[in-house]
Protein backbone atom coordinates (compact mmCIF):
# COMPACT_ATOMS: atom_id res chain seq x y z
CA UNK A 1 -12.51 19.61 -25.73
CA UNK A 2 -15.01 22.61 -26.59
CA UNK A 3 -18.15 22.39 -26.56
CA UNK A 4 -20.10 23.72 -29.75
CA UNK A 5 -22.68 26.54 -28.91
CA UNK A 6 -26.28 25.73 -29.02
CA UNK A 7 -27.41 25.77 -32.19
CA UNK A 8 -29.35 27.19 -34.50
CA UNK A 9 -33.21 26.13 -34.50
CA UNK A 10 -33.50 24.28 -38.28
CA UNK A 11 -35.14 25.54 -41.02
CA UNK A 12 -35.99 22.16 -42.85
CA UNK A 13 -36.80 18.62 -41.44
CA UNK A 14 -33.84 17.00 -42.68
CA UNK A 15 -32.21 19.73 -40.89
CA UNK A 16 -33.45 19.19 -38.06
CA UNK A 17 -33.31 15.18 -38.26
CA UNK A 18 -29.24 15.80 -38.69
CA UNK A 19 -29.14 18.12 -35.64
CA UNK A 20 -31.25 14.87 -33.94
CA UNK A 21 -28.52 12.48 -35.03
CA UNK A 22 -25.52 14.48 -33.98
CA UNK A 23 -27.36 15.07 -30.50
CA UNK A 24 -27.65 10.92 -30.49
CA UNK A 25 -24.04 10.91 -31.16
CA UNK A 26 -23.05 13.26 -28.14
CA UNK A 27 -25.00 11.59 -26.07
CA UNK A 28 -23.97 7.83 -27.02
CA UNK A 29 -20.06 9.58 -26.67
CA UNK A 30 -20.92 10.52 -23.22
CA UNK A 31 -22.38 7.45 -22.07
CA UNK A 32 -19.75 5.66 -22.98
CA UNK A 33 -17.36 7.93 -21.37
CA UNK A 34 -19.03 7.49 -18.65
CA UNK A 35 -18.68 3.90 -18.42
CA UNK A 36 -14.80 4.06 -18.95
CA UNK A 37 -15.10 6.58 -16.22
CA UNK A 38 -16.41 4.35 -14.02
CA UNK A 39 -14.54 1.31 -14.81
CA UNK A 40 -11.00 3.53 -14.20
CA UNK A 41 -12.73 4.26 -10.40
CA UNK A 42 -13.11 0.85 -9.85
CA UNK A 43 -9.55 -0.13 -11.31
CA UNK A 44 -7.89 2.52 -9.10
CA UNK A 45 -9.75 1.52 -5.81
CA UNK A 46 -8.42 -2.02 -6.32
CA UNK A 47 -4.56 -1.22 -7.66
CA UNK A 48 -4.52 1.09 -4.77
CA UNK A 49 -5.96 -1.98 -2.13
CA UNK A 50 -3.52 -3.75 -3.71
CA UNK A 51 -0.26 -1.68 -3.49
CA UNK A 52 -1.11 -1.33 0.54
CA UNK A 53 -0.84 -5.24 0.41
CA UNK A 54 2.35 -5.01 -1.27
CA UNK A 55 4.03 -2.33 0.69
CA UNK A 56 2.73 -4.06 3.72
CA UNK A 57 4.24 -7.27 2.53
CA UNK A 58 7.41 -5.11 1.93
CA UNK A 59 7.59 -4.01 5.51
CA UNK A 60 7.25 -7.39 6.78
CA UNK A 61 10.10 -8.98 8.59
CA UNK A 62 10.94 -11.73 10.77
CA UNK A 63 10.55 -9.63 13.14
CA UNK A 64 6.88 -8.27 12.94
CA UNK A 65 5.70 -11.55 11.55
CA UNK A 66 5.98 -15.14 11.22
CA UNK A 67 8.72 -15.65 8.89
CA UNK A 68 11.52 -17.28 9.88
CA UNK A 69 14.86 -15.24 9.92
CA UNK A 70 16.18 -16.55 6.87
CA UNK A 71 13.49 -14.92 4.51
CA UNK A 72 14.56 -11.50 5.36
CA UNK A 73 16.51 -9.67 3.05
CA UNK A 74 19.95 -8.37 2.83
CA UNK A 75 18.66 -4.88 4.08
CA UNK A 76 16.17 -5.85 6.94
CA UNK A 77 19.20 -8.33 8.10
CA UNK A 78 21.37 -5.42 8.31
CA UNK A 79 18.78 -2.78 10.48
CA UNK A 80 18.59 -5.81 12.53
CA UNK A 81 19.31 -4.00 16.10
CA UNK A 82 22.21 -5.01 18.00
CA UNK A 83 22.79 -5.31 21.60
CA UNK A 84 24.85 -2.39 22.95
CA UNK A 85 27.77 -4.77 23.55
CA UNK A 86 27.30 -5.71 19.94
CA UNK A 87 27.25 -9.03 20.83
CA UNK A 88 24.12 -11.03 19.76
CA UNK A 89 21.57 -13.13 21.73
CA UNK A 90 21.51 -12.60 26.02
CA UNK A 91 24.01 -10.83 27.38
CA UNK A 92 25.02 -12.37 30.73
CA UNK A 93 24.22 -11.38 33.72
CA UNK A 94 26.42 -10.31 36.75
CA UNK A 95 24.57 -10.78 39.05
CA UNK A 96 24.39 -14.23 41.06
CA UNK A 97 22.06 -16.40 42.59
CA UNK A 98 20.83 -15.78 46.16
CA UNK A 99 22.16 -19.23 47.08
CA UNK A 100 26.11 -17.79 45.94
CA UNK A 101 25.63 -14.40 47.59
CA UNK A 102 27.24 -15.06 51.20
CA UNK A 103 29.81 -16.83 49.18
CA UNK A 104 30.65 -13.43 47.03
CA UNK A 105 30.08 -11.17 50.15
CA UNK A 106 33.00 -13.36 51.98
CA UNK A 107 30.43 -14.63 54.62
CA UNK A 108 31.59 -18.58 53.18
CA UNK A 109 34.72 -19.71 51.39
């Protein structure tokens, strides 16, 4: 958009009353861009609010949350991390209960 240059002083009234209107005009254009202006502000601030909730939402898991394990998705099921045995739940243990040791160490049976 250009702007026109400032113009001329008028020679007549009438002139002048037209150079008056057209001022009105700008103005009125202005204030009203202003208000969309403002109103786009406020529209961004609350899409972007809301596309953190989203992508939050996104990220959530049954694992970082309170879902249960069957509302996570294909993907998040599959970077689901394994054991290194690849075995899943608790891997055993080997070692034994005080109680068995003397038994293991060949001090009993």
């Amino acid at each position: 958009m250009t702007f026109p240059s400032r113009p001329s002083r008028p020679l007549t009234l009438k002139a002048a009353l037209k150079q008056l209107d057209e001022s009105w005009e700008i103005i009125e254009s202005f204030r009203s861009l202003h208000q969309e202006h403002e109103q786009l502000k406020q529209d961004f601030i609350e899409l972007s609010q809301r596309l953190d909730e989203v992508v939050s939402q996104l990220h959530s898991s049954s694992r970082n949350s309170s879902k249960p394990p069957s509302s996570d998705t294909p993907e998040q099921k599959a970077k689901r991390p394994r054991s290194v045995s690849g075995v899943r739940g608790k891997r055993r243990t080997t070692r034994s209960s005080p109680a068995r040791a003397g038994v293991i160490a060949g001090t009993g049976r």
